[in-house]
Protein backbone atom coordinates (compact mmCIF):
# COMPACT_ATOMS: atom_id res chain seq x y z
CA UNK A 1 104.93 97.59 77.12
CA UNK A 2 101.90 99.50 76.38
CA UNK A 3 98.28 98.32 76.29
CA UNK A 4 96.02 96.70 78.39
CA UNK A 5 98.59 96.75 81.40
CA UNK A 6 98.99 100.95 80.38
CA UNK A 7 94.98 101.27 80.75
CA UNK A 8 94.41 99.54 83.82
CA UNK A 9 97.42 101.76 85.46
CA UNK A 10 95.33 104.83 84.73
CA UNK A 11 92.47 103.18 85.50
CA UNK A 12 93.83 102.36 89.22
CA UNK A 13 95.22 106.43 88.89
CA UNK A 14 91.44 107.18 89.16
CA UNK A 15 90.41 104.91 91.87
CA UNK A 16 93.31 106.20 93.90
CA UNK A 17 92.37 109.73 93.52
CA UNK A 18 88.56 108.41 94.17
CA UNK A 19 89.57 107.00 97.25
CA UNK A 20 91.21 110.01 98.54
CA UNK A 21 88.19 112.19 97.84
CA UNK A 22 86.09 109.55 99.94
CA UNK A 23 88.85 109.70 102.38
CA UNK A 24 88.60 113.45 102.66
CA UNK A 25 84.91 113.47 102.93
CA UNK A 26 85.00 111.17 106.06
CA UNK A 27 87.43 113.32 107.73
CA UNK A 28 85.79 116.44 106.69
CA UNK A 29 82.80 115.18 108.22
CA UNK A 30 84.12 114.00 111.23
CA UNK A 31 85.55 117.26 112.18
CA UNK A 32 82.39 119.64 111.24
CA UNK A 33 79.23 117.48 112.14
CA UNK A 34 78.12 117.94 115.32
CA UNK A 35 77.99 114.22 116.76
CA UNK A 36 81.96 113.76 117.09
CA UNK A 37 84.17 115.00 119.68
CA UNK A 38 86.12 118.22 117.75
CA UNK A 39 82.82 120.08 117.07
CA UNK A 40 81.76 118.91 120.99
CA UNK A 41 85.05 119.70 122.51
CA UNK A 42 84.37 123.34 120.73
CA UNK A 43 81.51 123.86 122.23
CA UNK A 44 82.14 122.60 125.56
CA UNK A 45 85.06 125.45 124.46
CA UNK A 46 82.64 127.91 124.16
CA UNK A 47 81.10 128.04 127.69
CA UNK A 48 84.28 129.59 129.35
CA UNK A 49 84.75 132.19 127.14
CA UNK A 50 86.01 133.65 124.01
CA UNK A 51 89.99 133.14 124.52
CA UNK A 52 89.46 129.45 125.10
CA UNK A 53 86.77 129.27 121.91
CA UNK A 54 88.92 130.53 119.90
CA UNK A 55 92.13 128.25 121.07
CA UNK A 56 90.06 125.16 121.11
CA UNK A 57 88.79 126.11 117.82
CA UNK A 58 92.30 127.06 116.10
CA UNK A 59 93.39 123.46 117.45
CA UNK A 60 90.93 121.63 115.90
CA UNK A 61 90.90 123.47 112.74
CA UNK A 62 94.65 123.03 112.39
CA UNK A 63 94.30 119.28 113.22
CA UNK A 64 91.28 118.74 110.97
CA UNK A 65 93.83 119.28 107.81
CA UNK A 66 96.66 116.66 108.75
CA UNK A 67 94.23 113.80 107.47
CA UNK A 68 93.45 115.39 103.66
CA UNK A 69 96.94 116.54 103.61
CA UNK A 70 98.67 113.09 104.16
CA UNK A 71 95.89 111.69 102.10
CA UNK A 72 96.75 113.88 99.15
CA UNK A 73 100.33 113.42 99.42
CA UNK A 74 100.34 109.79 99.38
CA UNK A 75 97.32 109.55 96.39
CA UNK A 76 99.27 112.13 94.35
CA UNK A 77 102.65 110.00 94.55
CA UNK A 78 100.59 106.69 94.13
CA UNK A 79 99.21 108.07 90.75
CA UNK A 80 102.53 108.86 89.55
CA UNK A 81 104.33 106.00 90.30
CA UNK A 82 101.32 104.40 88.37
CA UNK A 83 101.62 106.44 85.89
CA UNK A 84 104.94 106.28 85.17
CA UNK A 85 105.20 102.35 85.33
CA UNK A 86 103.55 102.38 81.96
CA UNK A 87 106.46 104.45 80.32
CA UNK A 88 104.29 106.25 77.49
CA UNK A 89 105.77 109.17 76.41
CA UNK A 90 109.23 111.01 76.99
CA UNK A 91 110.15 111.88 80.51
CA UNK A 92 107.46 112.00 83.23
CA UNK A 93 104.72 113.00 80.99
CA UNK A 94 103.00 109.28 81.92
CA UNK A 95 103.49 109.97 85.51
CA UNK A 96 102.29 113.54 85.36
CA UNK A 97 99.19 112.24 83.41
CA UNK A 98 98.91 109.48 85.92
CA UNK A 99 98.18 112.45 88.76
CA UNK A 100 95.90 114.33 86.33
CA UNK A 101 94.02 111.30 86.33
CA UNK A 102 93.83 111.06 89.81
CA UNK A 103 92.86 114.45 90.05
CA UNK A 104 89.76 113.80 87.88
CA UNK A 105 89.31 111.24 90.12
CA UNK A 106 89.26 113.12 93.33
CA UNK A 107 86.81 115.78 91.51
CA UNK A 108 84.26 112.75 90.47
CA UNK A 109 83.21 112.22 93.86
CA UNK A 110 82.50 116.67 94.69
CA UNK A 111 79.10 117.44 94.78
């Protein structure tokens, strides 16, 4: 069962991973531009004095990765499962091309 069904697999493989990218861009913005709580809350942060800056800021680093993380994690295993649902090739070579894909994907959208 290759062909048309085998192209539009990948094809969704690169959607997924451009979706992620946008996904990661909206949370990467959200907790770096100024006009949303985390960067606020930092700065608010700041006025009492360097211990609490530097808690505050820790805090809402470390909770500023769990979005792209999850997002990764779930486009990565999306792509595969794609990928290997077209079974081309031996093995997981389809799935692990399905990721690449998706990977491609994800870099389309970097500027």
């Amino acid at each position: 069962e290759t062909g048309k069904s085998s192209s539009f697999n990948f094809f969704l493989c690169g959607i997924v991973g451009m979706v992620c990218a946008y996904v990661i861009v909206l949370s990467t913005q959200y907790y770096t531009d100024y006009e949303y709580r985390p960067v606020q809350s930092i700065a608010e942060a700041s006025s009492t004095g360097h211990g609490t800056n530097i808690i505050v800021g820790v805090s809402v680093g470390m909770k500023a990765t769990f979005i792209p993380t999850i997002a990764v994690a779930i486009s990565v295993l999306l792509a595969y499962h794609l990928g290997e649902a077209t079974n081309i090739g031996d093995g997981h070579n389809a799935g692990l091309f399905g990721t690449a894909v998706a990977t491609m994907g994800m870099l389309s959208n970097a500027v």
